[in-house]
C-alpha atoms as a PDB file:
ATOM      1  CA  UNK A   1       0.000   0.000   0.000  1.00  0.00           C
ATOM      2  CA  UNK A   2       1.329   3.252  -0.946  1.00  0.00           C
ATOM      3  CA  UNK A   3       1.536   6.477   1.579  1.00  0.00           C
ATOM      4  CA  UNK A   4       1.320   9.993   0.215  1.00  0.00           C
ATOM      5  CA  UNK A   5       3.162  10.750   3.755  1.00  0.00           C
ATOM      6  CA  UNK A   6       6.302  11.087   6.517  1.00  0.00           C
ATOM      7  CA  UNK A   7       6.201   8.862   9.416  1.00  0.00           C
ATOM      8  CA  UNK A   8       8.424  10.053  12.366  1.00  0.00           C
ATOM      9  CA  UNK A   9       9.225   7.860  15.591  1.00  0.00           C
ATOM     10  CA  UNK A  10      10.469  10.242  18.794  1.00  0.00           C
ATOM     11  CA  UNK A  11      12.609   8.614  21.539  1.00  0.00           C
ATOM     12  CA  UNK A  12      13.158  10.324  24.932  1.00  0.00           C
ATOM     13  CA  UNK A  13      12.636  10.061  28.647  1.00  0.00           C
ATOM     14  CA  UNK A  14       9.325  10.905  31.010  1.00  0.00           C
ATOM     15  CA  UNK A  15       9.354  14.714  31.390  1.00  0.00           C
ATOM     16  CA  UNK A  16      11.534  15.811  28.608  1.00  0.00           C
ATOM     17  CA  UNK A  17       8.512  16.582  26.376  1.00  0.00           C
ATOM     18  CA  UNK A  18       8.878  14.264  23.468  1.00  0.00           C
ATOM     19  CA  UNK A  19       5.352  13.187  23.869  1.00  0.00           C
ATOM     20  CA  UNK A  20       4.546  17.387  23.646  1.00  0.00           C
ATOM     21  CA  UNK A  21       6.203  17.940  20.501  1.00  0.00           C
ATOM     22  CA  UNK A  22       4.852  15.189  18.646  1.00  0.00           C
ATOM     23  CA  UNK A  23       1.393  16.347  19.321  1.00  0.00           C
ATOM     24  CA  UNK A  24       2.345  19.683  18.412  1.00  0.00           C
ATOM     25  CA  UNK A  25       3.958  18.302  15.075  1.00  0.00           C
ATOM     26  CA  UNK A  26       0.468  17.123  14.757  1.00  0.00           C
ATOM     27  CA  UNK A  27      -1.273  20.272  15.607  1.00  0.00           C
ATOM     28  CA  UNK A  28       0.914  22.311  13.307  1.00  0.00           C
ATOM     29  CA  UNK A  29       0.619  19.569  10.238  1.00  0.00           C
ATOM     30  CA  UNK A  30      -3.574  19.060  10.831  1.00  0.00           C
ATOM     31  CA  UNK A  31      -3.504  23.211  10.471  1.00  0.00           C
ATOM     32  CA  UNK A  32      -1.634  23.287   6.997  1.00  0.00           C
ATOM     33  CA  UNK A  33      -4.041  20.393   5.786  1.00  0.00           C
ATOM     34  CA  UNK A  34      -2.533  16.832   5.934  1.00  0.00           C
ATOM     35  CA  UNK A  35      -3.996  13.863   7.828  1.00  0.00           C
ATOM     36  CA  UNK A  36      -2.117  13.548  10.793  1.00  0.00           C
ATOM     37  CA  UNK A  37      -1.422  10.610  13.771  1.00  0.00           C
ATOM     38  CA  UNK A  38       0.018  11.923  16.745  1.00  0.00           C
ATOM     39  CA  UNK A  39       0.286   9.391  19.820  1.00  0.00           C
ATOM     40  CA  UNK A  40       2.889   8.119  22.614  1.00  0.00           C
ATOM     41  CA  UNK A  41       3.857   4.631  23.644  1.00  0.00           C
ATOM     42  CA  UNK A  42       4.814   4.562  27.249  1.00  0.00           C
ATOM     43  CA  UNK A  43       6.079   1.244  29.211  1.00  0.00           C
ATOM     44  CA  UNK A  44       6.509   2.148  32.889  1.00  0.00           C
ATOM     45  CA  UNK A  45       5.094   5.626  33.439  1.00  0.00           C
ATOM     46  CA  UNK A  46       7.372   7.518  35.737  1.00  0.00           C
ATOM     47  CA  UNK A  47      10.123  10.572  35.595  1.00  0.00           C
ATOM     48  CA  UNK A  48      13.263   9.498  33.464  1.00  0.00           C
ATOM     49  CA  UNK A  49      11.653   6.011  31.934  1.00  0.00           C
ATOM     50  CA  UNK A  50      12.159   5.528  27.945  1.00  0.00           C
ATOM     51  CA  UNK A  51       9.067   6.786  25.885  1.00  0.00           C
ATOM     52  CA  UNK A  52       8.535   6.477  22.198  1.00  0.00           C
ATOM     53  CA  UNK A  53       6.275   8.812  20.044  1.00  0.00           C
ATOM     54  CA  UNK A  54       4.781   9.060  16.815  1.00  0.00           C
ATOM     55  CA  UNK A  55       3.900  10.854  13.945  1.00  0.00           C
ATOM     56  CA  UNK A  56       1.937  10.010  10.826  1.00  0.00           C
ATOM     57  CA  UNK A  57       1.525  12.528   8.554  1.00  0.00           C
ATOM     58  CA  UNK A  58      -0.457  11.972   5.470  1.00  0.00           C
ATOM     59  CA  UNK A  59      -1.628  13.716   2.235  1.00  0.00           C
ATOM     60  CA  UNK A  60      -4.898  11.410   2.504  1.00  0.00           C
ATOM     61  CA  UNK A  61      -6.413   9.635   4.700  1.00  0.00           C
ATOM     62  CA  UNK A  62      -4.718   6.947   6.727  1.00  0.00           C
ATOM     63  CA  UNK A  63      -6.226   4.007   7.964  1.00  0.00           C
ATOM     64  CA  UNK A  64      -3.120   2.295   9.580  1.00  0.00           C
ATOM     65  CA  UNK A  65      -3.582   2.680  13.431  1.00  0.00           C
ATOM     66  CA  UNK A  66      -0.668   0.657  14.608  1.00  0.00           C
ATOM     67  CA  UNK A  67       3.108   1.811  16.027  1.00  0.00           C
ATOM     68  CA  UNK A  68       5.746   3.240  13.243  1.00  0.00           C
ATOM     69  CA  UNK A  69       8.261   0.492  12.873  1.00  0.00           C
ATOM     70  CA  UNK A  70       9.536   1.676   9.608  1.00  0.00           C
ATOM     71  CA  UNK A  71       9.927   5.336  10.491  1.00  0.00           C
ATOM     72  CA  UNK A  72      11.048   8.075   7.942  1.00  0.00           C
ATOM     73  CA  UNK A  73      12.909   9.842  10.755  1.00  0.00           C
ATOM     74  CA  UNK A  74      13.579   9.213  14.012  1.00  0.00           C
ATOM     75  CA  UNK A  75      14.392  12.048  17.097  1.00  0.00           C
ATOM     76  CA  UNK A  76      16.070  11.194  19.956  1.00  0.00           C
ATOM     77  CA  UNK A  77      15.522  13.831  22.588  1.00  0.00           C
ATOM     78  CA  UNK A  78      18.226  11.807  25.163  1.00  0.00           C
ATOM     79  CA  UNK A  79      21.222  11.405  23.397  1.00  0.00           C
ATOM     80  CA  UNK A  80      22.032   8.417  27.050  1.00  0.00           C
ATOM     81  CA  UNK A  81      19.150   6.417  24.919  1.00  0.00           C
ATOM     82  CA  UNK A  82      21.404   5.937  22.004  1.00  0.00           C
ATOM     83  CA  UNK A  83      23.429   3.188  24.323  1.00  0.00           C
ATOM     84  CA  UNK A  84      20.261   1.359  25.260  1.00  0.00           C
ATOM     85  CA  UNK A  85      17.703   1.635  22.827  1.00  0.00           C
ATOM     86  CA  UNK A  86      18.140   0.764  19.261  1.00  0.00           C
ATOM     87  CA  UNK A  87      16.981   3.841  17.475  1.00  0.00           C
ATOM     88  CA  UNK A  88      18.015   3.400  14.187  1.00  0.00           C
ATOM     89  CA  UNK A  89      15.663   0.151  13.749  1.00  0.00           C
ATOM     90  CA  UNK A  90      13.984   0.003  11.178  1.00  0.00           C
ATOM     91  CA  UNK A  91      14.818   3.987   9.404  1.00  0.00           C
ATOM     92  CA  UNK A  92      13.928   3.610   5.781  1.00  0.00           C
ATOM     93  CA  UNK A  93      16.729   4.451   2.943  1.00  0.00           C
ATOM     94  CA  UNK A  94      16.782   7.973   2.452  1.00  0.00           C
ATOM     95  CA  UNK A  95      16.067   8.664   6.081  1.00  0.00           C
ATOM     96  CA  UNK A  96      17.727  10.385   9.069  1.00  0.00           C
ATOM     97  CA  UNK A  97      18.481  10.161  12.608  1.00  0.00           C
ATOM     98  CA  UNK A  98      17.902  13.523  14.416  1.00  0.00           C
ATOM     99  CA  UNK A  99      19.861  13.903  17.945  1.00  0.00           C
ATOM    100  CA  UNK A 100      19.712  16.026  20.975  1.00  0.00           C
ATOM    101  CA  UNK A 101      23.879  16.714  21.278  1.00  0.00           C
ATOM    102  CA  UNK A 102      26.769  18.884  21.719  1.00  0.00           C
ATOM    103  CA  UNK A 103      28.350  16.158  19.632  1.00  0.00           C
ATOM    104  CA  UNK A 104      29.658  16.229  16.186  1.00  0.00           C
ATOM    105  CA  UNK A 105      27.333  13.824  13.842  1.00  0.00           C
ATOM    106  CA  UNK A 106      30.708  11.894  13.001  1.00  0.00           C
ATOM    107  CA  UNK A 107      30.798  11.321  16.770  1.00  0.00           C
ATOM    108  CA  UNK A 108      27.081  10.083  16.703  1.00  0.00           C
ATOM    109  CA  UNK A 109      27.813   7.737  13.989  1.00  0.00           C
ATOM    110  CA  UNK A 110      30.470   6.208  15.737  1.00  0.00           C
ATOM    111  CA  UNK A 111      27.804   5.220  18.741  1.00  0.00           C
ATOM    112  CA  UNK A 112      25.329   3.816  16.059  1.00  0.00           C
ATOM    113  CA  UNK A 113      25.392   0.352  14.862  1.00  0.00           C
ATOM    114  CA  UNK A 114      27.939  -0.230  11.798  1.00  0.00           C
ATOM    115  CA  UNK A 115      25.499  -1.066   9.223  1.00  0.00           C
ATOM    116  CA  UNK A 116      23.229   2.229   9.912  1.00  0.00           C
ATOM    117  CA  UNK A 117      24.000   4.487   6.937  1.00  0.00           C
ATOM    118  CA  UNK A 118      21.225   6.830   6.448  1.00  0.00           C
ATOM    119  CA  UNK A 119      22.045  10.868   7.462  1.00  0.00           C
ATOM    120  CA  UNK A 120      22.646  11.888  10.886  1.00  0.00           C
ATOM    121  CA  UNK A 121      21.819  15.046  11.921  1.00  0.00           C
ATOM    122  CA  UNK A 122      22.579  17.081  15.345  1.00  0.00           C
ATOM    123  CA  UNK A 123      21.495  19.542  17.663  1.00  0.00           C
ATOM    124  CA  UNK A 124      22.341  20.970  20.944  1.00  0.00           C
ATOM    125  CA  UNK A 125      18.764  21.109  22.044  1.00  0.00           C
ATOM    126  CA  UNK A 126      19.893  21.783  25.716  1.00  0.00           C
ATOM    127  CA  UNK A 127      22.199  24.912  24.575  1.00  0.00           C
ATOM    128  CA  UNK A 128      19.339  26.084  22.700  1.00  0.00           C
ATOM    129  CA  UNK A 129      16.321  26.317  25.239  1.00  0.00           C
ATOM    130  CA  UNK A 130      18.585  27.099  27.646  1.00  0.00           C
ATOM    131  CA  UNK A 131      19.905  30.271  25.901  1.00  0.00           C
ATOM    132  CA  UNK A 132      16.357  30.940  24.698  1.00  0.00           C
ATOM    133  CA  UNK A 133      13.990  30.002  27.467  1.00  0.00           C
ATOM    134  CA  UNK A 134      16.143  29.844  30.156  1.00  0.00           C
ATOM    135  CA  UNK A 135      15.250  26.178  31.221  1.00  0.00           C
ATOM    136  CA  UNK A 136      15.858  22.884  30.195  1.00  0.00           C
ATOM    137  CA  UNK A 137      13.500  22.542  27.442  1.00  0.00           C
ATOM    138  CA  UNK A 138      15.015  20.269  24.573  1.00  0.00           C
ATOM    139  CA  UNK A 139      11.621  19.300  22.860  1.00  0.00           C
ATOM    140  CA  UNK A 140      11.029  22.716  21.264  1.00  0.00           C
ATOM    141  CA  UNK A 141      14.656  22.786  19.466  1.00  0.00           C
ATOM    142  CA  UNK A 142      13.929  19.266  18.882  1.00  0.00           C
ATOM    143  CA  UNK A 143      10.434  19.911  17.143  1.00  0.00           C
ATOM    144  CA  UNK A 144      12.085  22.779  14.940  1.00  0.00           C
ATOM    145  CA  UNK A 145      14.882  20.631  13.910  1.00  0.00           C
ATOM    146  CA  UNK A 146      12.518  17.867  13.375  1.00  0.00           C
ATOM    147  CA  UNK A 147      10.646  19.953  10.803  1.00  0.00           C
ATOM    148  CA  UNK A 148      13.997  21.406   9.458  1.00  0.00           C
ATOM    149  CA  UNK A 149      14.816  18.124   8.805  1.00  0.00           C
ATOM    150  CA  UNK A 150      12.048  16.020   7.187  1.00  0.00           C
ATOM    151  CA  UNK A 151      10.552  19.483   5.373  1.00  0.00           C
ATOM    152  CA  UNK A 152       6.791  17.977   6.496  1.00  0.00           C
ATOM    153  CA  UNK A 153       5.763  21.737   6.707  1.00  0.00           C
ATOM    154  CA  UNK A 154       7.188  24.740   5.439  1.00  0.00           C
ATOM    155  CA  UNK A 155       9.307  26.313   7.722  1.00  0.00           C
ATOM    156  CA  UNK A 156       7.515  29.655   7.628  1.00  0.00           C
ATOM    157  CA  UNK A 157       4.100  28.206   7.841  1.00  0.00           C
ATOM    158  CA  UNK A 158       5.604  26.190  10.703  1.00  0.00           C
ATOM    159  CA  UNK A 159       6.509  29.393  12.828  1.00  0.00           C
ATOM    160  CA  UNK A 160       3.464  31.010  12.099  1.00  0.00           C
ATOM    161  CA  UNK A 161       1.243  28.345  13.421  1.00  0.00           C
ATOM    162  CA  UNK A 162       3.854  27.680  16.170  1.00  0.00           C
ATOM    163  CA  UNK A 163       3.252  31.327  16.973  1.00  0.00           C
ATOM    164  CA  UNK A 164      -0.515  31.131  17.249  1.00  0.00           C
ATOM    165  CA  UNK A 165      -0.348  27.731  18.957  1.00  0.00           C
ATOM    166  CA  UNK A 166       1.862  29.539  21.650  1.00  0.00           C
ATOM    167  CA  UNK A 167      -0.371  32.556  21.926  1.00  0.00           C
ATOM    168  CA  UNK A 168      -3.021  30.242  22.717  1.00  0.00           C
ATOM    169  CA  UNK A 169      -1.549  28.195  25.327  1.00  0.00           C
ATOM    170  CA  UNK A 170       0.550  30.531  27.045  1.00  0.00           C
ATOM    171  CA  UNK A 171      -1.585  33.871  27.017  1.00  0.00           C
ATOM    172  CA  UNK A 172      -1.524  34.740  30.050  1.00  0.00           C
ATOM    173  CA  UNK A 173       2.957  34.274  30.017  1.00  0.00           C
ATOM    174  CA  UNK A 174       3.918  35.863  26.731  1.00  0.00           C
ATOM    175  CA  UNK A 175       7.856  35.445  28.060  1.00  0.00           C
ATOM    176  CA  UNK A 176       7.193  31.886  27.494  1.00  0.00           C
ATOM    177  CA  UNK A 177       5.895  32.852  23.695  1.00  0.00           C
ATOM    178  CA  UNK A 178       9.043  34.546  22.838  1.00  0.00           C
ATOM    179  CA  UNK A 179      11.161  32.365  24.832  1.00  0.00           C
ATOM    180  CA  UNK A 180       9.846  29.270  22.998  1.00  0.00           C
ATOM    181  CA  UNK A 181       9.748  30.892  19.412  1.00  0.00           C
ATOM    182  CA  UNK A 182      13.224  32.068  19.768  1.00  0.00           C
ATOM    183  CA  UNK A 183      14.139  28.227  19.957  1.00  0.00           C
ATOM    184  CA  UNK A 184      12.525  27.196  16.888  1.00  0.00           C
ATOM    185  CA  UNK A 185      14.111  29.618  15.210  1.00  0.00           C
ATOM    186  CA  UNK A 186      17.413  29.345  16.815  1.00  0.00           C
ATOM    187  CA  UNK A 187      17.347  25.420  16.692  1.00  0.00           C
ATOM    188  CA  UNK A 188      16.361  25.918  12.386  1.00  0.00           C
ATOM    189  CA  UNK A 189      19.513  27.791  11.870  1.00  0.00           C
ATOM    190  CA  UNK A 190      21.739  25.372  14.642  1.00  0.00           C
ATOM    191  CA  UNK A 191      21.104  22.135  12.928  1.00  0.00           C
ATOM    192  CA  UNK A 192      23.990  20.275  11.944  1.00  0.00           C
ATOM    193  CA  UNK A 193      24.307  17.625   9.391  1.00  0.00           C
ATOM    194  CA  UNK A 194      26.649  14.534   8.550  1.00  0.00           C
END
């Protein structure tokens, strides 16, 4: 069965928002008119404990309900998951590996398993929401490089809706507006491939 579409798997720990920024993938990718799937996977539910995300998004309809096992692109918003969790599994030819890092991507690749060839691509999401929101925040660089990275969504539709997403949930602290817009764009320019 063919997919008109970009399926995205996100890897990270309880409380670093990777569950958040696949549902706001979704939000942003429903507004600019695709079909979107946006749901977690957790096993234990607790602080720190591995979660897995995903994103279907579709130029039609999609009636496949089930976990992405063949992602497009996968995020890992914990860079300590790359030693325990097989993230490159399954990333189709032509795909990348997006990763939450002060390292280089030539560094990455040396932590991934030998046969994974498929693009790497890095960004200091810590650095970034720190400098830009002033707290530990990696899942909005992470979203932004995410879209950067798969082109899902234009970029400048992406900030606009971004924008009004952020005015909505965070009227009452526009700090946290600028703060969090600031990292998209920041994280957009940041991005580092290999």
């Amino acid at each position: 069965m063919k997919r008109d579409g970009v399926e995205i798997r996100w890897h990270g720990r309880g409380g670093q928002g990777a569950k958040t920024a696949c549902l706001l993938l979704a939000d942003v990718a429903f507004n600019s008119g695709k079909y979107v799937q946006g749901f977690p996977e957790y096993g234990p539910e607790r602080m720190g404990a591995p979660i897995t995300a995903y994103n279907r998004i579709m130029d039609r309809p999609c009636n496949v309900h089930s976990n992405i096992y063949f992602p497009d692109y996968v995020a890992v918003v914990d860079e300590t998951l790359l030693k325990t969790v097989d993230v490159t599994s399954g990333i189709k030819e032509g795909g990348a590996l997006v990763v939450n890092t002060s390292k280089s991507p030539d560094e990455i690749r040396k932590m991934l398993p030998e046969d994974y060839k498929e693009s790497v691509y890095c960004i200091d999401a810590q650095k970034v929401s720190m400098e830009t929101i002033g707290k530990n925040f990696p899942n909005t660089p992470m979203l932004a490089a995410v879209v950067k990275v798969s082109r899902v969504i234009d970029e400048q539709q992406f900030i606009h809706d971004m924008r009004e997403s952020f005015e909505h949930k965070f009227a009452t602290k526009p700090q946290v507006i600028e703060g969090n817009m600031k990292a998209l764009q920041v994280a957009m320019k940041e991005i580092v491939a290999g």
